[in-house]
C-alpha atoms as a PDB file:
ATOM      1  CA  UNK A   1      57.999  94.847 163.786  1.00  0.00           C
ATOM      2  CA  UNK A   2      59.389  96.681 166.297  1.00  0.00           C
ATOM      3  CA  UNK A   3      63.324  95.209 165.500  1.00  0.00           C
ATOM      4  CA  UNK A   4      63.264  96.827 162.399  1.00  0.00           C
ATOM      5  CA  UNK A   5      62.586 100.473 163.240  1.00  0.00           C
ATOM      6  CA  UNK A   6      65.437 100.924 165.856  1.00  0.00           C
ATOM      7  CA  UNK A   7      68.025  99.623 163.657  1.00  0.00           C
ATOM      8  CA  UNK A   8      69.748 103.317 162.853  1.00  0.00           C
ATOM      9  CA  UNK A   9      71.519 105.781 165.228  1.00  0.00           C
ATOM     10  CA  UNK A  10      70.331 108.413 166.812  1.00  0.00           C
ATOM     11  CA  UNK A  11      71.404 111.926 166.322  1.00  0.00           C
ATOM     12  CA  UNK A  12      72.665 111.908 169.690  1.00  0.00           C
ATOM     13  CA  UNK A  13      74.935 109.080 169.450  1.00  0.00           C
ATOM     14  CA  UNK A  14      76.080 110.228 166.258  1.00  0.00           C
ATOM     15  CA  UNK A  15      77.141 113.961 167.579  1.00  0.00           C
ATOM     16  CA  UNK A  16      78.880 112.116 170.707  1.00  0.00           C
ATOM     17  CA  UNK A  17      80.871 110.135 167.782  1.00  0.00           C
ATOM     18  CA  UNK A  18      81.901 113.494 166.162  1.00  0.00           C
ATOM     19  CA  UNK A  19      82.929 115.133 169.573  1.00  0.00           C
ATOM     20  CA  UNK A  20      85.000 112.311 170.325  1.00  0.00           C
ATOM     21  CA  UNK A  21      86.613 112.602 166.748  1.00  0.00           C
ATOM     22  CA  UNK A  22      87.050 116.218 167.250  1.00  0.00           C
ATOM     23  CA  UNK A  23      89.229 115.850 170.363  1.00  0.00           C
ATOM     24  CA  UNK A  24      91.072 113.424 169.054  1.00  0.00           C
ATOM     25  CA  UNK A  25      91.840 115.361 165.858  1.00  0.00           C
ATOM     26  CA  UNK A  26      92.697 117.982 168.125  1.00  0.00           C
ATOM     27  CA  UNK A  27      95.269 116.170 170.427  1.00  0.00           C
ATOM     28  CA  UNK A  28      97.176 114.033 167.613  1.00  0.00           C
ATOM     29  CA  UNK A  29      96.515 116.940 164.391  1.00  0.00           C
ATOM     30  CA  UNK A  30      99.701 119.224 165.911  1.00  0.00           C
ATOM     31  CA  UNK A  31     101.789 116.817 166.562  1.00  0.00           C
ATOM     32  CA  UNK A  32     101.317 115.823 162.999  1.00  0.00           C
ATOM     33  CA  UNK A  33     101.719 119.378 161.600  1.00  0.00           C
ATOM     34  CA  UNK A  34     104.771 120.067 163.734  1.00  0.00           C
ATOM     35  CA  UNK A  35     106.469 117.203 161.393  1.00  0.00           C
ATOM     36  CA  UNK A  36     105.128 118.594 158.500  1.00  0.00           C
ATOM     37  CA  UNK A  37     107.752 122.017 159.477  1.00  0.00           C
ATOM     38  CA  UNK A  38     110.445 119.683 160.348  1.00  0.00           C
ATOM     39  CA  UNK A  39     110.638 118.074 157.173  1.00  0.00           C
ATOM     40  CA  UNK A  40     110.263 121.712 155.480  1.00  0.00           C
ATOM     41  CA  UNK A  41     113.285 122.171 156.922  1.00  0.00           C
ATOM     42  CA  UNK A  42     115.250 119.147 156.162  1.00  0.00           C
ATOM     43  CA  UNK A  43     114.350 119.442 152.666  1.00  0.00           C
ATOM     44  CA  UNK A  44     115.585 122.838 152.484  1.00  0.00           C
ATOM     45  CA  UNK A  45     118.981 121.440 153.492  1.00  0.00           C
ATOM     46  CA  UNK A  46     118.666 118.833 150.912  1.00  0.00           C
ATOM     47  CA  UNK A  47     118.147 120.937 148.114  1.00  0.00           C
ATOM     48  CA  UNK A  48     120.714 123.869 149.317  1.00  0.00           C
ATOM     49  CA  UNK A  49     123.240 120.778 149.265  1.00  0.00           C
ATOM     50  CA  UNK A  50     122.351 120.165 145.736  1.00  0.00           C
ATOM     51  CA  UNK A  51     121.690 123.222 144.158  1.00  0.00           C
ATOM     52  CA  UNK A  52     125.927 123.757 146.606  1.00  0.00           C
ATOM     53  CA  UNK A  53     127.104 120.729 144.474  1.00  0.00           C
ATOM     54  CA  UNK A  54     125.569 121.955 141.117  1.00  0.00           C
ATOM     55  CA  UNK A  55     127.550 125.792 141.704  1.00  0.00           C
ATOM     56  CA  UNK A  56     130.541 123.726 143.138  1.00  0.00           C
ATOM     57  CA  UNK A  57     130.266 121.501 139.052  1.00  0.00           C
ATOM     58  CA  UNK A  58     130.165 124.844 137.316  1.00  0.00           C
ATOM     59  CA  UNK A  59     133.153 126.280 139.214  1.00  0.00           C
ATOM     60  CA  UNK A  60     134.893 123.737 137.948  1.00  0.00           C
ATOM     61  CA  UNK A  61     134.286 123.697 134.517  1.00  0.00           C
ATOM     62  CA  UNK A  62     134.379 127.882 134.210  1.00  0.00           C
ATOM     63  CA  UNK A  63     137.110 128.565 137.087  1.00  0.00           C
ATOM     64  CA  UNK A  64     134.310 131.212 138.555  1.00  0.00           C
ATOM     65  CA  UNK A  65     131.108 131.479 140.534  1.00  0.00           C
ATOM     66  CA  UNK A  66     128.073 132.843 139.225  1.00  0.00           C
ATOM     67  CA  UNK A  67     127.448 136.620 139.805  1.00  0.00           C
ATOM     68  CA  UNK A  68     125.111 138.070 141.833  1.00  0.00           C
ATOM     69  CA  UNK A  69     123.507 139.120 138.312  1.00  0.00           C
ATOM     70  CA  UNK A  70     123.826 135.836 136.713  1.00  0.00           C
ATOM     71  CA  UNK A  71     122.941 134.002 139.794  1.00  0.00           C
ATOM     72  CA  UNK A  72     121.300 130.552 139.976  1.00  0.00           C
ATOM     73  CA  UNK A  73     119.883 130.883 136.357  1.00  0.00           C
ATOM     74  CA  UNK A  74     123.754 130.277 135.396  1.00  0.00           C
ATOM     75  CA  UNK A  75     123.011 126.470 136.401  1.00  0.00           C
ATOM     76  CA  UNK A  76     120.928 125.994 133.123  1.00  0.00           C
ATOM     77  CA  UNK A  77     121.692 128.871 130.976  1.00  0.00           C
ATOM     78  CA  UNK A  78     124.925 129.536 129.053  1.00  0.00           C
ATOM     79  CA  UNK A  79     126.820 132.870 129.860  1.00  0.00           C
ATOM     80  CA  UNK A  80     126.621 136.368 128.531  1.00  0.00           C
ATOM     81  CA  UNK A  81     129.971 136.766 128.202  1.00  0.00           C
ATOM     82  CA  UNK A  82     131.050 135.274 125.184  1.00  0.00           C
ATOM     83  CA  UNK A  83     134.701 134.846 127.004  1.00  0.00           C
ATOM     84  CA  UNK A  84     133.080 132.114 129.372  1.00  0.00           C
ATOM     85  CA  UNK A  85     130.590 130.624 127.059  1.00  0.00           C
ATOM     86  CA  UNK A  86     132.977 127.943 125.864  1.00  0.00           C
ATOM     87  CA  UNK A  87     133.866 126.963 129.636  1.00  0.00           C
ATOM     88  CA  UNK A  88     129.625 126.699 130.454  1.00  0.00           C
ATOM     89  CA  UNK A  89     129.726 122.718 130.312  1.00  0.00           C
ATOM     90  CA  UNK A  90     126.135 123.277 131.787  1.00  0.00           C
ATOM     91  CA  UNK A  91     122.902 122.433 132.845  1.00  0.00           C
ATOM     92  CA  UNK A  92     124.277 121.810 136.117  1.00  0.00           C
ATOM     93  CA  UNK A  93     120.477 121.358 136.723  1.00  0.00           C
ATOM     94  CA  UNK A  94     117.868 119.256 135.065  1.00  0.00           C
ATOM     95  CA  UNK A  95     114.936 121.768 135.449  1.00  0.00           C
ATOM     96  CA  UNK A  96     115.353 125.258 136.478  1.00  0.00           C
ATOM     97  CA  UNK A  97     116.273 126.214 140.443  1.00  0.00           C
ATOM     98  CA  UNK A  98     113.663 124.646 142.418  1.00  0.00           C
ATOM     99  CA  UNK A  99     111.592 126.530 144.619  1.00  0.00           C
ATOM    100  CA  UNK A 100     112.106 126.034 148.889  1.00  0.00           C
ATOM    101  CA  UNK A 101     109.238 124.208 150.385  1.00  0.00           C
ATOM    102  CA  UNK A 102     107.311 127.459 150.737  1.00  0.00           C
ATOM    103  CA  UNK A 103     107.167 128.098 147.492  1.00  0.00           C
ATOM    104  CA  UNK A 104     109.767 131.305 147.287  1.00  0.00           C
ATOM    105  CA  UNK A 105     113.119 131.110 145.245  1.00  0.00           C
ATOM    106  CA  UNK A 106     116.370 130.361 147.100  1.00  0.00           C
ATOM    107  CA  UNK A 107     118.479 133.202 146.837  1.00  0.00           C
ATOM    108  CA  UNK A 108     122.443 133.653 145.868  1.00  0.00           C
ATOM    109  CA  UNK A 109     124.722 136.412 146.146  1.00  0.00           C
ATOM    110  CA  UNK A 110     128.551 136.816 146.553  1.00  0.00           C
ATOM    111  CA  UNK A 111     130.492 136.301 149.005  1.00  0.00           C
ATOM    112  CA  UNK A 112     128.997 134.117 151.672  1.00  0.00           C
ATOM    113  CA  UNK A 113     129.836 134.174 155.305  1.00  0.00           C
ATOM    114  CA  UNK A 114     132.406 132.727 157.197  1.00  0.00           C
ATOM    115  CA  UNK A 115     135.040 132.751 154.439  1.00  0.00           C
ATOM    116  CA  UNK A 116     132.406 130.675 151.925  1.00  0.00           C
ATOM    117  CA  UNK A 117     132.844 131.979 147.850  1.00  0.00           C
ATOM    118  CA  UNK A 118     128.787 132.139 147.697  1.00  0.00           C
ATOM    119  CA  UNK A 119     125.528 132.508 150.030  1.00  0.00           C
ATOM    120  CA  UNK A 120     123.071 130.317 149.048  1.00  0.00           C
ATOM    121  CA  UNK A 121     120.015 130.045 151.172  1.00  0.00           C
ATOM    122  CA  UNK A 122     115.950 129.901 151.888  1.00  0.00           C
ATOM    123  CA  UNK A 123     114.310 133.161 153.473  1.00  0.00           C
ATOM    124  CA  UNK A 124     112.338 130.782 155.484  1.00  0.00           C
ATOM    125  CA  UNK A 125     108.811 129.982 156.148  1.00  0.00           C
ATOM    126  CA  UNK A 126     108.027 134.144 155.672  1.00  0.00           C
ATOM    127  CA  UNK A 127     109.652 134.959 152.978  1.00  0.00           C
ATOM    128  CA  UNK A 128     111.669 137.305 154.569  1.00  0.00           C
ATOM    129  CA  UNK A 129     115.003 138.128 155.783  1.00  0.00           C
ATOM    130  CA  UNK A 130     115.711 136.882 159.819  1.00  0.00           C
ATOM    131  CA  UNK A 131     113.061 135.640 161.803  1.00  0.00           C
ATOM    132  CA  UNK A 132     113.347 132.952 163.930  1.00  0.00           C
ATOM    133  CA  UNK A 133     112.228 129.033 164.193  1.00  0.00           C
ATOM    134  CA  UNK A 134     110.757 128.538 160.959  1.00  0.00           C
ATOM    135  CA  UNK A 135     110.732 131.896 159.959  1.00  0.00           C
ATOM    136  CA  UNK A 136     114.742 131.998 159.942  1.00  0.00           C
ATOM    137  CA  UNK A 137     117.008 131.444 156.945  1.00  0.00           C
ATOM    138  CA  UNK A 138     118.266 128.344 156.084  1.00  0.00           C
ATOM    139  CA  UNK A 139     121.621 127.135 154.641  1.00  0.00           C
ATOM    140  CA  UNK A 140     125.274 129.180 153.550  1.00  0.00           C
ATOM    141  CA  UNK A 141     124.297 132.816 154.494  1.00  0.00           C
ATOM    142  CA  UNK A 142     125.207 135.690 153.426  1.00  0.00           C
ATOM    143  CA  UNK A 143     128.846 137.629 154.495  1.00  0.00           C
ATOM    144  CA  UNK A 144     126.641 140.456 156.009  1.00  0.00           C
ATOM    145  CA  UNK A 145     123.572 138.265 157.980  1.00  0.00           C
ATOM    146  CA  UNK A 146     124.789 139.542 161.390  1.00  0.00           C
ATOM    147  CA  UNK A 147     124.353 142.946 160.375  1.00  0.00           C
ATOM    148  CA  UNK A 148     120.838 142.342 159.266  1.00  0.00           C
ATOM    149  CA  UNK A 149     118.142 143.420 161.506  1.00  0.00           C
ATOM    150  CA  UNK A 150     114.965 141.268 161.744  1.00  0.00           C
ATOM    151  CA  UNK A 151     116.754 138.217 164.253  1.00  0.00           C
ATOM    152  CA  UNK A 152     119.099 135.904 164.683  1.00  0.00           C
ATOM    153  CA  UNK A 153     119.690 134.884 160.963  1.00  0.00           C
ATOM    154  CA  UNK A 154     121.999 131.290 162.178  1.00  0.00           C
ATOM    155  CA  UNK A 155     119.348 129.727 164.424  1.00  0.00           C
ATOM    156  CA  UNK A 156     119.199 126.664 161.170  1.00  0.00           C
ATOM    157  CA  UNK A 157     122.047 127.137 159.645  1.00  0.00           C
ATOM    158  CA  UNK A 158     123.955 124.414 158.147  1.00  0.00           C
ATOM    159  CA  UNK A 159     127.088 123.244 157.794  1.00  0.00           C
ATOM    160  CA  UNK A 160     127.756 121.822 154.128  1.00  0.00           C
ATOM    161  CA  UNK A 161     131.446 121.847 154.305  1.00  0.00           C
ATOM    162  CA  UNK A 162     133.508 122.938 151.567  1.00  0.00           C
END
């Protein structure tokens, strides 16, 4: 009779359990979570490459870039000006621009740095312009980023080519 009533744990050996599943959550949960910002970051390159390719299939077919008006809602909307409308060979996109990995809309504006026709680019893990590490922008920057205050805006920027 005795067996049968020492057959459960203790509340001691169970709170040892959860201490030693605390500190092992707590050595091996940031190294996960720092991959969870690297891959942030690659995706943002990904889909600055696309959404690049998509402007790049437009400029084609209408001989011009968007506007800074028109911007990336040119990709799956016809023109206002009825002199380009017949040009528009659009969507260039399936959906509508996709959101960066932090959930804030990539932003476009003419002309880009370094001699590029277009910026195209994430604000980052803020949401704001500069910063640095995962804070900085990310992809084809604007003509005027130096001059920004805020950072060094080129710590991730890529190199898409042309």
């Amino acid at each position: 009779m005795q067996d049968s009533l020492n057959k459960g744990f203790t509340l001691l050996e169970m709170l040892v359990v959860l201490v030693i599943i605390g500190m092992l959550a707590g050595l091996v949960g940031p190294r996960l979570f720092s991959h969870v910002d690297e891959s942030k970051i690659k995706t943002v390159k990904v889909q600055v490459k696309m959404l690049k390719g998509a402007v790049g299939t437009l400029y084609l077919d209408m001989g011009r870039y968007p506007t800074d008006e028109e911007g990336l809602t040119l990709l799956t909307s016809s023109p206002d000006d009825d002199n380009f409308k017949p040009y528009w060979k659009g969507p260039y996109l399936e959906d509508t621009a996709p959101l960066d990995p932090w959930h804030h809309p990539y932003q476009y504006s003419v002309p880009g740095a370094d001699g590029h026709p277009f910026a195209l680019y994430s604000l980052g893990a803020d949401g704001k312009i500069g910063g640095t590490e995962y804070n900085t922008d990310i992809g084809v920057l604007p003509a005027d980023s130096s001059d920004t205050p805020g950072g060094d805006r080129n710590t991730f920027d890529i190199q898409l080519g042309s």
